[in-house]
C-alpha atoms as a PDB file:
ATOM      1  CA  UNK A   1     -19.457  57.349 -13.160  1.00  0.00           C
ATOM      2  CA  UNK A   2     -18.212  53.798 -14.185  1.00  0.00           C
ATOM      3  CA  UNK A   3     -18.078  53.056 -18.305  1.00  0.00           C
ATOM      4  CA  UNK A   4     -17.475  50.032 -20.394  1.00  0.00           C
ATOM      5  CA  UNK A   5     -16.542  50.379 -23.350  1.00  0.00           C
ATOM      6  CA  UNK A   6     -16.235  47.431 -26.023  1.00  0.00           C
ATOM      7  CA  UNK A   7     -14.509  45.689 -22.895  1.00  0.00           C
ATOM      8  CA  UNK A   8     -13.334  42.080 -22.990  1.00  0.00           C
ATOM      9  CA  UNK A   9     -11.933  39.726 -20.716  1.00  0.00           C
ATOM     10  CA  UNK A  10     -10.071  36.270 -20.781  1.00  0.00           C
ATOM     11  CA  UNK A  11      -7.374  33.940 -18.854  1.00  0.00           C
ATOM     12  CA  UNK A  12      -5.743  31.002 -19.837  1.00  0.00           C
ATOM     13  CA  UNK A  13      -6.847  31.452 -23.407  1.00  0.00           C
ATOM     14  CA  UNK A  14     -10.162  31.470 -22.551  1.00  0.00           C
ATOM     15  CA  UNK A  15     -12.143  34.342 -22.975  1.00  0.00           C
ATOM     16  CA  UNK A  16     -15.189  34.895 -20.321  1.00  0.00           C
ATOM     17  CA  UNK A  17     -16.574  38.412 -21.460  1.00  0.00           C
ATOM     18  CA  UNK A  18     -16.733  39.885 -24.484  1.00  0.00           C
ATOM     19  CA  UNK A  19     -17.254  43.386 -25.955  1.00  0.00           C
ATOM     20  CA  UNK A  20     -19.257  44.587 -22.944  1.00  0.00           C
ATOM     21  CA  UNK A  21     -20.776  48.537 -23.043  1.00  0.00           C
ATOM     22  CA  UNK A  22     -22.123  49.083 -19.680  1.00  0.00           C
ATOM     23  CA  UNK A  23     -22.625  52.792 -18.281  1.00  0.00           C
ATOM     24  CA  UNK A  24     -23.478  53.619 -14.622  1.00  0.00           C
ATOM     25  CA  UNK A  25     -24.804  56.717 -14.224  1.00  0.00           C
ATOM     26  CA  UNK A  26     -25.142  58.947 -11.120  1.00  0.00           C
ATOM     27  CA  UNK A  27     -27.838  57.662  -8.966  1.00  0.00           C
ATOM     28  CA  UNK A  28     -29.116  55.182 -11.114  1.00  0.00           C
ATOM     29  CA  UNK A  29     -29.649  50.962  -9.871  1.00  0.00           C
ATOM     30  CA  UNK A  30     -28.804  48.404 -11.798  1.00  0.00           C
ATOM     31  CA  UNK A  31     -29.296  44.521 -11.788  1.00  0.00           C
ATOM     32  CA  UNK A  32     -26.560  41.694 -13.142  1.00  0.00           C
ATOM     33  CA  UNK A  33     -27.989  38.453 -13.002  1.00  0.00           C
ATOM     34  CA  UNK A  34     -26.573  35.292 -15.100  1.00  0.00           C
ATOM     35  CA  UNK A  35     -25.937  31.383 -15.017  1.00  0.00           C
ATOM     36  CA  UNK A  36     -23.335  30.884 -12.205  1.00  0.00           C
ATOM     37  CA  UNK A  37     -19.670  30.877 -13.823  1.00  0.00           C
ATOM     38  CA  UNK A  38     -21.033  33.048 -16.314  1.00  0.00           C
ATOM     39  CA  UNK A  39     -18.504  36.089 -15.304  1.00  0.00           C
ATOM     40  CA  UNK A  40     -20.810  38.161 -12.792  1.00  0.00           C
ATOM     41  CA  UNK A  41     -17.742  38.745 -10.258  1.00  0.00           C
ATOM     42  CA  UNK A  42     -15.618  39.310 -12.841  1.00  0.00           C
ATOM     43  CA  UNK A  43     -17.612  42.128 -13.997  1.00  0.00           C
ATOM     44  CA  UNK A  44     -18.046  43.738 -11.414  1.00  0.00           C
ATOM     45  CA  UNK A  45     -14.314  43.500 -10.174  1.00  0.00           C
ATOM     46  CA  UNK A  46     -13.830  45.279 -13.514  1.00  0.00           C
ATOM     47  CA  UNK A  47     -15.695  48.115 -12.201  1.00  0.00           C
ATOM     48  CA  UNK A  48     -13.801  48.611  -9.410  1.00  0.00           C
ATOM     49  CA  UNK A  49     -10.559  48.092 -10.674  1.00  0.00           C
ATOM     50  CA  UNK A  50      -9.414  45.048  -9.100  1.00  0.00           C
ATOM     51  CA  UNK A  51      -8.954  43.497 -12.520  1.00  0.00           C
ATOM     52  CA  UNK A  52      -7.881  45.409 -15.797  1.00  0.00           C
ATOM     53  CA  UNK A  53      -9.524  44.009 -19.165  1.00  0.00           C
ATOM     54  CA  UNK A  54      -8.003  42.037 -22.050  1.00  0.00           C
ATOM     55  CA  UNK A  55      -9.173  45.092 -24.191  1.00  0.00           C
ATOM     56  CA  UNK A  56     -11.560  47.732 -23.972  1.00  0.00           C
ATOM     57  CA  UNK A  57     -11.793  50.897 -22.191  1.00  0.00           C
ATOM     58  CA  UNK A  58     -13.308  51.543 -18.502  1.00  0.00           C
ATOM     59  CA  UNK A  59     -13.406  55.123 -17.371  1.00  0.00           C
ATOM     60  CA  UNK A  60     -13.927  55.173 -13.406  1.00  0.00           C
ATOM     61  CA  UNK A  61     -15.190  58.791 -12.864  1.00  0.00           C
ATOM     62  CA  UNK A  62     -14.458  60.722 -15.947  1.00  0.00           C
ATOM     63  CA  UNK A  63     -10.503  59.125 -16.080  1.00  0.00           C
ATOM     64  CA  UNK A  64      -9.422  56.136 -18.472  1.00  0.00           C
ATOM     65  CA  UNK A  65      -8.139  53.217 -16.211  1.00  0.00           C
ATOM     66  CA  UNK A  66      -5.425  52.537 -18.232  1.00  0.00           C
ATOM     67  CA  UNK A  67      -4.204  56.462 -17.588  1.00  0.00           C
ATOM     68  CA  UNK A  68      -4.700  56.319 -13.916  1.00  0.00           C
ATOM     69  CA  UNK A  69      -1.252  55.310 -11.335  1.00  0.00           C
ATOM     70  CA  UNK A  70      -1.683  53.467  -8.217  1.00  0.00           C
ATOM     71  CA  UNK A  71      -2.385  56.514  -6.484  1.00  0.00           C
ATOM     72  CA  UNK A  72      -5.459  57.589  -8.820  1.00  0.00           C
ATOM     73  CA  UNK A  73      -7.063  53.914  -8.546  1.00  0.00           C
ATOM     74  CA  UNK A  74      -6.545  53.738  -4.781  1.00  0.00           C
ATOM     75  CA  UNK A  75      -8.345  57.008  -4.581  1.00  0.00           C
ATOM     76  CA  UNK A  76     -11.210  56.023  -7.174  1.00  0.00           C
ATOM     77  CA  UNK A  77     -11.583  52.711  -4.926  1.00  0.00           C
ATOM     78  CA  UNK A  78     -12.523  55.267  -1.903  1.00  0.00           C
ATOM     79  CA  UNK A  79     -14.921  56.402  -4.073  1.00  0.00           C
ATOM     80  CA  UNK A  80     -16.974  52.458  -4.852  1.00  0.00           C
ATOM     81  CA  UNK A  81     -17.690  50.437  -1.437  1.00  0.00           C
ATOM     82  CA  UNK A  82     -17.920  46.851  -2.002  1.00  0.00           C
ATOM     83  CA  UNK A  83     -19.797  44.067  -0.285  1.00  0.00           C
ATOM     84  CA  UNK A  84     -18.319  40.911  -1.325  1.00  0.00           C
ATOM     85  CA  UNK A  85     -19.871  37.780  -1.579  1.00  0.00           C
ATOM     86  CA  UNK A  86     -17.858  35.894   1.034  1.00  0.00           C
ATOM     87  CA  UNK A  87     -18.283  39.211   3.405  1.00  0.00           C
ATOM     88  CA  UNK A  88     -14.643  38.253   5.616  1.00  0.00           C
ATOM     89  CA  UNK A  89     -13.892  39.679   8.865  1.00  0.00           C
ATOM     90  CA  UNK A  90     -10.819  39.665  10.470  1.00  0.00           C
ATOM     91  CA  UNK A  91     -12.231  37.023  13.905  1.00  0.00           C
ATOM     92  CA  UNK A  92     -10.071  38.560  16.484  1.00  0.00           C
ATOM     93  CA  UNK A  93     -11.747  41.868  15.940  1.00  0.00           C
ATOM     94  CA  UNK A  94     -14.857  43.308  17.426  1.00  0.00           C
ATOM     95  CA  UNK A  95     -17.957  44.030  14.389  1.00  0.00           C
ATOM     96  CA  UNK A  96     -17.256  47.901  15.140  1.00  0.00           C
ATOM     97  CA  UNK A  97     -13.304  47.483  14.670  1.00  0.00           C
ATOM     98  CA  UNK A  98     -14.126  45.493  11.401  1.00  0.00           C
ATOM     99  CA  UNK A  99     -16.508  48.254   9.801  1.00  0.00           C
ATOM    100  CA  UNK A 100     -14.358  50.977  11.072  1.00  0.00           C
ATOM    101  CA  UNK A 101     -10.982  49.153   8.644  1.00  0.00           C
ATOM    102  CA  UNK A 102     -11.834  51.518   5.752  1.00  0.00           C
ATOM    103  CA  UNK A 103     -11.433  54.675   7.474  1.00  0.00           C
ATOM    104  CA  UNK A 104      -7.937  53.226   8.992  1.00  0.00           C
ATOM    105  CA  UNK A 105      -6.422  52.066   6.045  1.00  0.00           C
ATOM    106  CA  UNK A 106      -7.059  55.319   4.765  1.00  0.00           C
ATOM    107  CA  UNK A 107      -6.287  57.293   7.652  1.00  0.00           C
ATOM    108  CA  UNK A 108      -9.724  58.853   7.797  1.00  0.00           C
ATOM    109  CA  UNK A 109      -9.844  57.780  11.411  1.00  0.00           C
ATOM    110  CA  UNK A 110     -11.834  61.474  12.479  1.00  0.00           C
ATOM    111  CA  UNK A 111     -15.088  60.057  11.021  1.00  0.00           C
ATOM    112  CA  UNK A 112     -15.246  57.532  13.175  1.00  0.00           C
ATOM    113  CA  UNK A 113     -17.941  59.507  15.044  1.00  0.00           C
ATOM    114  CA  UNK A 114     -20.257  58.136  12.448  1.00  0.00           C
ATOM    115  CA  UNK A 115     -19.867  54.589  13.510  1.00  0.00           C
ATOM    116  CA  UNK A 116     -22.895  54.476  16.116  1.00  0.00           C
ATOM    117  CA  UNK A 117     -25.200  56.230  13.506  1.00  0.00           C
ATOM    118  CA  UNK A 118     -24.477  53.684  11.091  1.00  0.00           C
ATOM    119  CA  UNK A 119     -24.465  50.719  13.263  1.00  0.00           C
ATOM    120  CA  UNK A 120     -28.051  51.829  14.112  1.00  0.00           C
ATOM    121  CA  UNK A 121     -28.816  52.416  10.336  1.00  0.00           C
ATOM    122  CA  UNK A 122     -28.022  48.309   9.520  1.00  0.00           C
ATOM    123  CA  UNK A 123     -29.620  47.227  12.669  1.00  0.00           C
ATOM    124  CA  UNK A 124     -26.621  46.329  14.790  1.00  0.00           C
ATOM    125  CA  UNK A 125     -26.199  48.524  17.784  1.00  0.00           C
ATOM    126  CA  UNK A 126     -27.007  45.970  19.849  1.00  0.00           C
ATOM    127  CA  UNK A 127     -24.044  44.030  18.263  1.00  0.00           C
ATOM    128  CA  UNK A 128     -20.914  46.282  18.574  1.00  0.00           C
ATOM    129  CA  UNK A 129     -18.850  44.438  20.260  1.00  0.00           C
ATOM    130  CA  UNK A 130     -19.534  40.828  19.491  1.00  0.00           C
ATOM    131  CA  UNK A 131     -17.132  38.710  16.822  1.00  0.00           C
ATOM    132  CA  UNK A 132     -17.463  38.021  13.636  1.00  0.00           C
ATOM    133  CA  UNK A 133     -17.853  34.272  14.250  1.00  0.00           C
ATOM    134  CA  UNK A 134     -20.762  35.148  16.799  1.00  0.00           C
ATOM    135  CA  UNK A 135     -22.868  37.010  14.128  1.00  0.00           C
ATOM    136  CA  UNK A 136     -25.279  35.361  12.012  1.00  0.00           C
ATOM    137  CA  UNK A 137     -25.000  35.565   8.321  1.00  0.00           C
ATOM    138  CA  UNK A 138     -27.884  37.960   8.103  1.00  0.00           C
ATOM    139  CA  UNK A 139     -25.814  40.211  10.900  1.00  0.00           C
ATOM    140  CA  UNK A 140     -22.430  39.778   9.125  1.00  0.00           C
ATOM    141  CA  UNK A 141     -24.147  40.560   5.913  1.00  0.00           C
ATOM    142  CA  UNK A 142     -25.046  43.937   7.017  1.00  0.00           C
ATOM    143  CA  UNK A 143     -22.172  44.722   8.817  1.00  0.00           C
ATOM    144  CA  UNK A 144     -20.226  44.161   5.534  1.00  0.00           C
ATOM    145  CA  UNK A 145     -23.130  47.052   3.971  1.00  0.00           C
ATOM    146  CA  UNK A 146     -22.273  49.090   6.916  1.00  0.00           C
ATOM    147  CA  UNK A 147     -18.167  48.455   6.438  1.00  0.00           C
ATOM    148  CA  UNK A 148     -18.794  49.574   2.530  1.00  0.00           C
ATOM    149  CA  UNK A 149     -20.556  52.342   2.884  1.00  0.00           C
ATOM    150  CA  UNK A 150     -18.072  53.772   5.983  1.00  0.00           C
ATOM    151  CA  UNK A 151     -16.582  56.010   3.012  1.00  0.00           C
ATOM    152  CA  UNK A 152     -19.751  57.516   2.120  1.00  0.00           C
ATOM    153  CA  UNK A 153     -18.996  56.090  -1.384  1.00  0.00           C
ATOM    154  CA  UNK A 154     -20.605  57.397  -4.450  1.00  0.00           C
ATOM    155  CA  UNK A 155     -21.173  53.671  -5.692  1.00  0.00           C
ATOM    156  CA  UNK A 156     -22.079  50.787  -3.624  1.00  0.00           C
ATOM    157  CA  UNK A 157     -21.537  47.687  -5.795  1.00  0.00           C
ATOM    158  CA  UNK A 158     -22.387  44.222  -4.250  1.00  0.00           C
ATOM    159  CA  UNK A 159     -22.002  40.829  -5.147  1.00  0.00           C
ATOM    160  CA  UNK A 160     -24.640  37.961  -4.033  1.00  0.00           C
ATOM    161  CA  UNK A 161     -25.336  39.969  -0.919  1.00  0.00           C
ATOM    162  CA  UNK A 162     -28.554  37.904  -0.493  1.00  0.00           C
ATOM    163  CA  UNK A 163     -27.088  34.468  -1.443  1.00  0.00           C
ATOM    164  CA  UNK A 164     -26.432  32.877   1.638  1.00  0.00           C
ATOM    165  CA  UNK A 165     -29.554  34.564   4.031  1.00  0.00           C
ATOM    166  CA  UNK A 166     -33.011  33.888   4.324  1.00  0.00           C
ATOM    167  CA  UNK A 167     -35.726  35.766   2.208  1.00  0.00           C
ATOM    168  CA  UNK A 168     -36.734  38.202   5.214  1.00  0.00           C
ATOM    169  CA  UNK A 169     -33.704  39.292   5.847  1.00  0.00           C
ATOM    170  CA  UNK A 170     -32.635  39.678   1.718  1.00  0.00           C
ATOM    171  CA  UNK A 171     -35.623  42.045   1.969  1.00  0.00           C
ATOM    172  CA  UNK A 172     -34.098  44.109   4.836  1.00  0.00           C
ATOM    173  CA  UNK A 173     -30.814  44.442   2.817  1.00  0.00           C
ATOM    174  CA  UNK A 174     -32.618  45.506  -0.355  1.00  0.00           C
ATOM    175  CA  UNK A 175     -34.162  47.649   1.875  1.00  0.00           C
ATOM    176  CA  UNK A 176     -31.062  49.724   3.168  1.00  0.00           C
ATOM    177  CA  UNK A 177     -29.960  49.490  -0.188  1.00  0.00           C
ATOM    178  CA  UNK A 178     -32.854  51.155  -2.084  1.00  0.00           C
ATOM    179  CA  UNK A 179     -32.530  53.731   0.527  1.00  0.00           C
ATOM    180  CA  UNK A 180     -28.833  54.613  -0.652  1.00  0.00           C
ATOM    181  CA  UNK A 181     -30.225  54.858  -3.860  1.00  0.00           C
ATOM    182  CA  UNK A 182     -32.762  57.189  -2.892  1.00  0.00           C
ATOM    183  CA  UNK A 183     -29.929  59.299  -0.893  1.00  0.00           C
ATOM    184  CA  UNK A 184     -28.380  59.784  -4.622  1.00  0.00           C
ATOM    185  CA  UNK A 185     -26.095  56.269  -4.332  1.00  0.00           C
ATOM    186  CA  UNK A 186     -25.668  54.339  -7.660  1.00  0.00           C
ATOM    187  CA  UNK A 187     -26.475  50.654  -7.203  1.00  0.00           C
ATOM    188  CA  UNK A 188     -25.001  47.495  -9.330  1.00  0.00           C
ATOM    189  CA  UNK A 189     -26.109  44.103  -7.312  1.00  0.00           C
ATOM    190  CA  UNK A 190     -25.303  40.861  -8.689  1.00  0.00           C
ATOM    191  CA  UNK A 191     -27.789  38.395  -7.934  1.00  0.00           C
ATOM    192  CA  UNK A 192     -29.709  34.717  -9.557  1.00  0.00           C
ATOM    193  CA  UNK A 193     -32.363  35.908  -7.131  1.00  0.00           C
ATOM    194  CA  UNK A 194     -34.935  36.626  -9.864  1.00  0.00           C
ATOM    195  CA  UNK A 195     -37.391  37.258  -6.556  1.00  0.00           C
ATOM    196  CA  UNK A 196     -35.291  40.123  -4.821  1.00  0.00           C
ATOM    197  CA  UNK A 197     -35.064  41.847  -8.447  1.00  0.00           C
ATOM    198  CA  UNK A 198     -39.202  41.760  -8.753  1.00  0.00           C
ATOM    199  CA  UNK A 199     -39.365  42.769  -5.435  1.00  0.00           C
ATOM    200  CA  UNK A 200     -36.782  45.760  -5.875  1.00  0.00           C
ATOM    201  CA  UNK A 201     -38.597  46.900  -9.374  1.00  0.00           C
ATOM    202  CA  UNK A 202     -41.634  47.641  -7.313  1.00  0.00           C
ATOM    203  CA  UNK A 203     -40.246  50.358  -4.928  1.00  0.00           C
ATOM    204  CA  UNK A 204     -37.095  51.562  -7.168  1.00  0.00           C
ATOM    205  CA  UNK A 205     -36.705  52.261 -11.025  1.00  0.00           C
ATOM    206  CA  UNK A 206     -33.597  49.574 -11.887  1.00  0.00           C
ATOM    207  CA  UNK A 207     -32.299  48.384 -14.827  1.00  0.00           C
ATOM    208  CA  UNK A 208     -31.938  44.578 -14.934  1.00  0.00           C
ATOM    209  CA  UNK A 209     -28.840  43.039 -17.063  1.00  0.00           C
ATOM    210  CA  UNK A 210     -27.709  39.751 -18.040  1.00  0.00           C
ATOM    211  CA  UNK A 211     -24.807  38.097 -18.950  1.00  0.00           C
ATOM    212  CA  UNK A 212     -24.892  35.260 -21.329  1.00  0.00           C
ATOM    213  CA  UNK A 213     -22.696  34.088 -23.662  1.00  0.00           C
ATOM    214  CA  UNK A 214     -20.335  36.380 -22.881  1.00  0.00           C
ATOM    215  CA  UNK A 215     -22.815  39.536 -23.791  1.00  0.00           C
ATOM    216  CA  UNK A 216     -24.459  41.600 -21.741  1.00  0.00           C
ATOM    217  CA  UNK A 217     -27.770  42.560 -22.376  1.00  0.00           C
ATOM    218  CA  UNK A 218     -30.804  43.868 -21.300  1.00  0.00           C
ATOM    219  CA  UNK A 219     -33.182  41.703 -19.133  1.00  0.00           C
ATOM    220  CA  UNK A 220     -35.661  44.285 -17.929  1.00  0.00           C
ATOM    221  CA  UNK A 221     -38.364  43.026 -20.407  1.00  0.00           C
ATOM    222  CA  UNK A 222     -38.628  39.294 -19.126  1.00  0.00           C
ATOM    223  CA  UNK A 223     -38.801  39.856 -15.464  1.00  0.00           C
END
């Protein structure tokens, strides 16, 4: 679904990955942990397009990135949802108008219908209408899993999702996602949560990598 292929990436001289292979297949869950500043976000922005590497090759389903127009990578995006770290919300807007953005932006407003079914899904019906800044950031957290997965994405890739909540409520994110995995969704979390990945390997096969020194390689064995 997502390849790397002897990818590399620098700035400002200064390269912060280097000849990365990393291959996501369909359904499968995968772990990036690493030192901080070690080039986890970067990675995974690489995945989904939002940066292009130095050199190397990334093929988002089956089509070279460097091939693909505008048009191709906004479509391909459609295809990934994304929880970012920071998880922003536009303030003025009610939780249901901020998870229903996706489908706007691409004018897929007809699926709205799913909204309540979803809302219920993450644990928020009770929350529909409140503001972002009213939410805790356990609630905003899942609101942002419920805002990337509005698509019905083929990938969900998050970054940190668990980094600023407490460890009950990291378990009932890992939760919801585990259960897109088992619905056929392919997984990449980055995380330094060594914890949440144990906890994860005992309910869902996932393959743990590491970045250091640039590489990636496999961590499974350690954990």
């Amino acid at each position: 679904m997502i390849q790397l292929s002897d990818v590399s990436y620098g700035y400002d001289g200064r390269e912060l990955l280097s000849h990365i292979d990393m291959n996501l297949q369909p359904g499968s869950f995968h772990f990036l942990t690493g030192p901080s500043g070690a080039g986890k976000t970067t990675l995974l922005k690489l995945c989904y397009a939002d940066l292009v590497p130095t050199s190397g090759h990334i093929a988002i389903f089956g089509k070279d990135l460097a091939e693909m127009d505008r048009d191709a990578i906004a479509y391909a995006r459609r295809r990934i949802g994304v929880v970012h770290q920071d998880c922003r919300f536009l303030d003025h807007l009610s939780i249901s108008d901020n998870i229903l953005l996706p489908l706007e932006v691409s004018a897929r407003d007809n699926e709205a219908h799913h909204l309540q079914e979803l809302l219920s899904w993450v644990g928020l019906s009770d929350r529909a209408n409140a503001l972002p800044p009213e939410m805790s950031g356990g609630e905003r957290q899942r609101a942002a899993l419920a805002r990337a997965v509005i698509m019905s994405p083929e990938v969900i890739i998050a970054d940190e999702p668990t980094g600023n909540i407490d460890w009950e409520m990291s378990q009932r994110l890992l939760d919801l996602l585990i259960e897109l995995n088992k619905m056929g969704k392919t997984i990449l979390i980055a995380t330094h949560d060594l914890n949440l990945i144990r906890t994860a390997k005992k309910n869902v096969s996932a393959r743990v990598l590491r970045i250091r020194d640039r590489q990636l390689t496999s961590a499974g064995a350690d954990l």
